[in-house]
Protein backbone atom coordinates (compact mmCIF):
# COMPACT_ATOMS: atom_id res chain seq x y z
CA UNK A 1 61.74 87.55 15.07
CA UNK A 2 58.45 86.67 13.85
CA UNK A 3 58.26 83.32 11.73
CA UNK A 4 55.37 82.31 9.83
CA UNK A 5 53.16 79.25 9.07
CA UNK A 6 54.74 76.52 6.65
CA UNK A 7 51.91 75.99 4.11
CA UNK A 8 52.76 73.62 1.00
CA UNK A 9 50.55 74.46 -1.69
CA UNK A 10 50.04 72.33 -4.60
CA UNK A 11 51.74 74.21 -7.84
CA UNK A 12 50.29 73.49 -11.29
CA UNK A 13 48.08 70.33 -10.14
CA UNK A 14 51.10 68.63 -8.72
CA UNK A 15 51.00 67.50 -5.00
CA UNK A 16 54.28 66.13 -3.83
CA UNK A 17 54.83 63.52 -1.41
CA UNK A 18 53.78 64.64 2.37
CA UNK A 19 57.40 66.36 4.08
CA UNK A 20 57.55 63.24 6.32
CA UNK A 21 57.83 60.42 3.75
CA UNK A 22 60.06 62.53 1.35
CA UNK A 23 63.33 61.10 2.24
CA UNK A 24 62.35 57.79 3.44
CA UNK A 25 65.04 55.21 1.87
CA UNK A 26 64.25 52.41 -0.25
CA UNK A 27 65.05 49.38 1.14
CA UNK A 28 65.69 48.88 5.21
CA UNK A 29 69.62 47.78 5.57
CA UNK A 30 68.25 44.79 7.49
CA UNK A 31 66.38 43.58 4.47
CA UNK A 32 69.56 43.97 2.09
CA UNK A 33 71.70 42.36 3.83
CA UNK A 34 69.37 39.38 4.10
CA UNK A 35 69.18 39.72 0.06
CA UNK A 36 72.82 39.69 -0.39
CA UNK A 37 73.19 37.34 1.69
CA UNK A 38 70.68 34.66 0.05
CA UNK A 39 72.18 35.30 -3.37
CA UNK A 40 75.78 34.65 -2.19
CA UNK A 41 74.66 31.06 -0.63
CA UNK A 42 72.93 30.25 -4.19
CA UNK A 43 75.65 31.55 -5.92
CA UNK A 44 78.37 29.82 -3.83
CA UNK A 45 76.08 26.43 -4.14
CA UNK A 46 77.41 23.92 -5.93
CA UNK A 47 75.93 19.80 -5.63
CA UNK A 48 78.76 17.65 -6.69
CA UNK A 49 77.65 14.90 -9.32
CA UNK A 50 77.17 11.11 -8.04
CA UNK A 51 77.40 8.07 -10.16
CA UNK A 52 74.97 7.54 -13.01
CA UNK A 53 73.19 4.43 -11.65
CA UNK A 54 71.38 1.67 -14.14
CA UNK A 55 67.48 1.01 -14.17
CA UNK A 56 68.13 -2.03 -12.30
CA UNK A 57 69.81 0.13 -9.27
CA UNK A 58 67.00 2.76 -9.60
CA UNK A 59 64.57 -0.32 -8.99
CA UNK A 60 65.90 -1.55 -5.90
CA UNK A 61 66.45 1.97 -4.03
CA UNK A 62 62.59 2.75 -5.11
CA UNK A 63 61.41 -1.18 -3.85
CA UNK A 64 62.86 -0.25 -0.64
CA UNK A 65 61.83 3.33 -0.73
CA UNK A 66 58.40 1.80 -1.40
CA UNK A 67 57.84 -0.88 1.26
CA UNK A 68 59.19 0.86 3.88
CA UNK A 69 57.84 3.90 3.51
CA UNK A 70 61.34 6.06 3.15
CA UNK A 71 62.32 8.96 1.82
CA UNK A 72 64.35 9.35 -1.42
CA UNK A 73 66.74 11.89 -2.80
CA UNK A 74 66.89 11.81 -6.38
CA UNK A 75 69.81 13.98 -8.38
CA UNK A 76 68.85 14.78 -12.28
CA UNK A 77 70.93 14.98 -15.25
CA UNK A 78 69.82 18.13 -15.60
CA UNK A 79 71.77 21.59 -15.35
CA UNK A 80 70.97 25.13 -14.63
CA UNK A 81 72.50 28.11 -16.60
CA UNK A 82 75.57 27.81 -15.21
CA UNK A 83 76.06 24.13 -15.43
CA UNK A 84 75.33 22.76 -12.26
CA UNK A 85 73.30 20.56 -11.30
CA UNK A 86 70.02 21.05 -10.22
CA UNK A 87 68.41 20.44 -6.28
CA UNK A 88 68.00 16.89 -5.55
CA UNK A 89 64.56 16.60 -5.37
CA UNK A 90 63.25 14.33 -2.16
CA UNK A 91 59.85 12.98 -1.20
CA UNK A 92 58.74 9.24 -0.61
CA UNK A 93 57.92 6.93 -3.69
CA UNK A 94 54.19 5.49 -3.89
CA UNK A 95 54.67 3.70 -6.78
CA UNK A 96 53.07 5.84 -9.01
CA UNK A 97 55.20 5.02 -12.09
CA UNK A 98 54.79 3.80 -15.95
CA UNK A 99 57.63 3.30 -18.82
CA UNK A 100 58.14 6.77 -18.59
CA UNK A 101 58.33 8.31 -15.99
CA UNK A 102 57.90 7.69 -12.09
CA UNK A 103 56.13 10.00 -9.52
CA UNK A 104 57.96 11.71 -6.21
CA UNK A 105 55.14 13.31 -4.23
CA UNK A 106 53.93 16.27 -6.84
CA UNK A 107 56.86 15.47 -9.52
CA UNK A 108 57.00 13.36 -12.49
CA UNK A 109 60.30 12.68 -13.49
CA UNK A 110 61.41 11.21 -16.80
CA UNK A 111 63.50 8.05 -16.43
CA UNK A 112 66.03 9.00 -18.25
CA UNK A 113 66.56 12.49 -16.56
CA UNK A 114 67.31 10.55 -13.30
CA UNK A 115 71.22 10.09 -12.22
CA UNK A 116 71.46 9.03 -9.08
CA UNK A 117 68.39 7.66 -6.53
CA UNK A 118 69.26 6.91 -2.67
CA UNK A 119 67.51 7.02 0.41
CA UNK A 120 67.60 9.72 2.82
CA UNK A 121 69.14 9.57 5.98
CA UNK A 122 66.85 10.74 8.71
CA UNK A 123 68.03 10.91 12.27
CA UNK A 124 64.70 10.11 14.66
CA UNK A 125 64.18 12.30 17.33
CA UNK A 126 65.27 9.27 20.09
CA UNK A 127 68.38 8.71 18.39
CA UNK A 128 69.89 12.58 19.07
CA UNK A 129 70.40 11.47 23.14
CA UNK A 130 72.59 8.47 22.28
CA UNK A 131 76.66 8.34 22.37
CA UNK A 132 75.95 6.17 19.09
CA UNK A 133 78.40 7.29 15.90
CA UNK A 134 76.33 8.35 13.31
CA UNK A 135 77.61 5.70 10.88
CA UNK A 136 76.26 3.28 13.67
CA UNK A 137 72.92 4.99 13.46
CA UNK A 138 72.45 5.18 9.49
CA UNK A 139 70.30 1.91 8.58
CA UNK A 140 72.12 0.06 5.95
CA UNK A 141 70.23 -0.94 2.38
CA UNK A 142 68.78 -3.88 2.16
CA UNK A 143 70.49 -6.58 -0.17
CA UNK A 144 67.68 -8.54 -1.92
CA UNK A 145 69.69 -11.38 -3.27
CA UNK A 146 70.20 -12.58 0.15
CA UNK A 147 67.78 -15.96 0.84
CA UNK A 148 65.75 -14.39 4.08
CA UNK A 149 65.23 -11.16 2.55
CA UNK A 150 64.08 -12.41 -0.52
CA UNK A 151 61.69 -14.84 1.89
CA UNK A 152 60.40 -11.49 3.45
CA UNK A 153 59.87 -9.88 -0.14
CA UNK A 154 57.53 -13.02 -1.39
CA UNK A 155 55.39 -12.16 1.74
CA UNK A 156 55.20 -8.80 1.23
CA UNK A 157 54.49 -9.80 -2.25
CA UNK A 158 51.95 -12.52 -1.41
CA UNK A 159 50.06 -9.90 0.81
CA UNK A 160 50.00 -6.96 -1.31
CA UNK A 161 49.60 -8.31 -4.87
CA UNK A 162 45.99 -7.61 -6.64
CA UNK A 163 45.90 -9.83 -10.12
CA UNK A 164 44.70 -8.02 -12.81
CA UNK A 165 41.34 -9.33 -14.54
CA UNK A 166 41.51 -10.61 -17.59
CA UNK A 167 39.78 -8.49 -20.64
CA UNK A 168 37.62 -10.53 -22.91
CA UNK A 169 37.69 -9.67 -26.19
């Protein structure tokens, strides 16, 4: 039996794909799963609500946030489409801030969008070896009505205050 030559020959000016790529599928299973995947975690996501906290609050979590240099979680009042809130959005507090809003690394957030402002929790890399509970490890917040603390806030004060110059008119 004699077979011949397999010649594909372009028919009316159309060229079809090469023989090898013809029935290549779409996507690879590997990458599908991963998609399904990723939209079942945001889709199962949901960040419960904390408590509406007062300018006054929001002050004192940023203070601290501020002078020592930690970083803050902050939850919005805002929702998404299917009413839930939003990703708490974290980064440290430079005191970047005016009667309208306050700046969190590249964000400026309107005061009154803010719900809830606390300070996040991070583990240093000394304190994963110890037997210590973790509620042992968690610094508490700082209570600035107390008479030393307030002491150590005039210095810090003292130290870091620039008076403004008076404008002439």
């Amino acid at each position: 039996m004699r077979r011949t030559k397999k010649e594909f020959l372009d028919y009316n000016e159309y060229r079809d794909r090469p023989f090898g790529l013809k029935w290549g599928t779409a996507f690879a299973m590997d990458e599908l799963v991963k998609g399904i995947e990723e939209n079942a975690a945001v889709a199962l996501k949901d960040l419960p609500p904390q408590l509406q906290m007062t300018r006054e609050e929001i002050d004192q979590v940023l203070l601290q946030s501020f002078l020592y240099r930690q970083k803050v979680t902050i939850q919005l009042n805002t929702k998404d489409e299917f009413g839930r809130y939003r990703e708490n959005i974290e980064g440290v507090f430079l005191g970047e801030c005016d009667e309208e809003y306050l700046t969190i690394d590249q964000y400026q957030i309107l005061w009154e969008n803010i719900r809830h402002v606390g300070l996040k929790q991070e583990m240093k890399w000394f304190e994963f070896s110890t037997n210590k509970t973790y509620d042992e490890q968690v610094s508490r917040s700082i209570d600035w009505n107390k008479p030393n603390q307030q002491a150590e806030l005039q210095l810090i004060k003292d130290e870091f205050y620039q008076a403004f110059e008076e404008e002439n008119d």
